[in-house]
C-alpha atoms as a PDB file:
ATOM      1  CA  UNK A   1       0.000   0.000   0.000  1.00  0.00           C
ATOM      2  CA  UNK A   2       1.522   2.989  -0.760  1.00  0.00           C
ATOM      3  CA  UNK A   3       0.923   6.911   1.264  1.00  0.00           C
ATOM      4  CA  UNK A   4      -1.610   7.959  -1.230  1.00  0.00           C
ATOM      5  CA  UNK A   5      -3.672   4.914  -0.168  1.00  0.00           C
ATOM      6  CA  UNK A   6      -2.803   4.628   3.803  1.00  0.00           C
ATOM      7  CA  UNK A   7      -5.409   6.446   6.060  1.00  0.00           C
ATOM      8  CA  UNK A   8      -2.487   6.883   8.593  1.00  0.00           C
ATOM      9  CA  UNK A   9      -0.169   9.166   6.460  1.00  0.00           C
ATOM     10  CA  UNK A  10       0.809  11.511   8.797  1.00  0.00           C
ATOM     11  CA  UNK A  11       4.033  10.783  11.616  1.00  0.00           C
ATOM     12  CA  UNK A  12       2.672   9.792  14.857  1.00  0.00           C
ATOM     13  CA  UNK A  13       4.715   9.931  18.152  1.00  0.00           C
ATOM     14  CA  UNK A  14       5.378   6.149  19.516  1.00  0.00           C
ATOM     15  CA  UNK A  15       2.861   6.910  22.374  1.00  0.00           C
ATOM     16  CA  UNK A  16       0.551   7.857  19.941  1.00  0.00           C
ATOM     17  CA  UNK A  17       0.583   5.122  17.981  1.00  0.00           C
ATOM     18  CA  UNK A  18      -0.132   2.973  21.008  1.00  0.00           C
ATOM     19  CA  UNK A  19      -2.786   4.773  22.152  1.00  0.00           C
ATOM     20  CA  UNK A  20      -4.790   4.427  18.348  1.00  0.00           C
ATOM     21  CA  UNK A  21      -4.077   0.657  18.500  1.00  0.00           C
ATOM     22  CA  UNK A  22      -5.404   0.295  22.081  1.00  0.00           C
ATOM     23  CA  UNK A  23      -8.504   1.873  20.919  1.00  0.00           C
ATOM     24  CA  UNK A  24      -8.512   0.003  17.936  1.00  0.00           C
ATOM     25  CA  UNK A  25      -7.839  -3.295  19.479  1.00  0.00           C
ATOM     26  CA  UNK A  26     -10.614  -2.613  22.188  1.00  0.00           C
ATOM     27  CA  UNK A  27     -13.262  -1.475  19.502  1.00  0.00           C
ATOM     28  CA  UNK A  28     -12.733  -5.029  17.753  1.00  0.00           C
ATOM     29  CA  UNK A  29     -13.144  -6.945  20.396  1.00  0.00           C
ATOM     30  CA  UNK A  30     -16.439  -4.886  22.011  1.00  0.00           C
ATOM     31  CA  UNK A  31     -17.616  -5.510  18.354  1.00  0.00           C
ATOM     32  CA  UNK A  32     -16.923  -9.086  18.435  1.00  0.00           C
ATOM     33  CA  UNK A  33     -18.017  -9.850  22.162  1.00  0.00           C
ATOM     34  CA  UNK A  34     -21.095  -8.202  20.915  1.00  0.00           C
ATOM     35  CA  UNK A  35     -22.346  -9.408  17.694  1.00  0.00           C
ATOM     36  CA  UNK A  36     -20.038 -12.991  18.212  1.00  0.00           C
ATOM     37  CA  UNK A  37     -23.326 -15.087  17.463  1.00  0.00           C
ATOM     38  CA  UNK A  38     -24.144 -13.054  14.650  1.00  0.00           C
ATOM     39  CA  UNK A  39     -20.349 -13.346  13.423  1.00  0.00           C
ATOM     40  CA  UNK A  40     -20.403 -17.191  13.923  1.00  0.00           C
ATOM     41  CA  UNK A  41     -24.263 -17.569  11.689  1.00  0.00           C
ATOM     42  CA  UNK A  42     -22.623 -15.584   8.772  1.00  0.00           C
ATOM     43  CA  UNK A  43     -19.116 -17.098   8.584  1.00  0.00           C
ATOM     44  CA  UNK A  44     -21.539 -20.783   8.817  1.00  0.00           C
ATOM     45  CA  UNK A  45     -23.712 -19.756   6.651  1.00  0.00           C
ATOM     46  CA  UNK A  46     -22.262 -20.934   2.772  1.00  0.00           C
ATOM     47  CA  UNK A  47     -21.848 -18.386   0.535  1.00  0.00           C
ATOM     48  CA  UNK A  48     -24.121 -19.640  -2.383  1.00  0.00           C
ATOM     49  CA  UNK A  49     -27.060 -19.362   0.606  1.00  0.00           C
ATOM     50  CA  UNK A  50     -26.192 -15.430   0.783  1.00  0.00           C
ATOM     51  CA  UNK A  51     -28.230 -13.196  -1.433  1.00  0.00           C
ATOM     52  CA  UNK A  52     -25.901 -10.910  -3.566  1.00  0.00           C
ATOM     53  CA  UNK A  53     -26.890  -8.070  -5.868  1.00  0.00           C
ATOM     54  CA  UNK A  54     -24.690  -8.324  -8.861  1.00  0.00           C
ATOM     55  CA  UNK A  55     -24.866  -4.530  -8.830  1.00  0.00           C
ATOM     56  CA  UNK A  56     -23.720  -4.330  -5.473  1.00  0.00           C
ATOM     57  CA  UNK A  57     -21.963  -7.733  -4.501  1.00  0.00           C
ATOM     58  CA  UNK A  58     -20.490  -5.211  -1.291  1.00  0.00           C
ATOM     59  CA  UNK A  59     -24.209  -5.640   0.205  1.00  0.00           C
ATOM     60  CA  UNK A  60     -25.129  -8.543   1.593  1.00  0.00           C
ATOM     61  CA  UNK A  61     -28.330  -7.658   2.353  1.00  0.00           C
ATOM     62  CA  UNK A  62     -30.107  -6.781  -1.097  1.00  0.00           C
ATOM     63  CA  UNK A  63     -33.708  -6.066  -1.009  1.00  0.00           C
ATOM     64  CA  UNK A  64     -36.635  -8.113  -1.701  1.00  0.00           C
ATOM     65  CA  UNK A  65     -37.661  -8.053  -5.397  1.00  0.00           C
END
């Protein structure tokens, strides 16, 4: 990945950086302790059973036609 692409462009100080992935790292696994069941059905669930929009193959929740 090069700088134009990287969301963390700028120089950070190193107690910076530790801070952002503490945060990070705690965000994940709120979201995961969370929403774990939910995580577990989907990664189960094949992909052929999933419903994909070829417009939109991103959303995996397409609406009803």
């Amino acid at each position: 990945m090069n700088d134009e692409m990287t969301p963390f462009a700028e120089t950070i100080s190193d107690e910076t950086a530790f801070a952002l992935s503490e945060a990070l790292h705690w965000l994940a696994l709120s979201c995961e302790a969370k929403y774990l069941g939910q995580i577990r059905r989907y990664v189960a669930t094949p992909d052929d059973a999933r419903p994909v929009d070829p417009e939109r193959p991103w959303n995996t929740n397409p609406p009803a036609e």
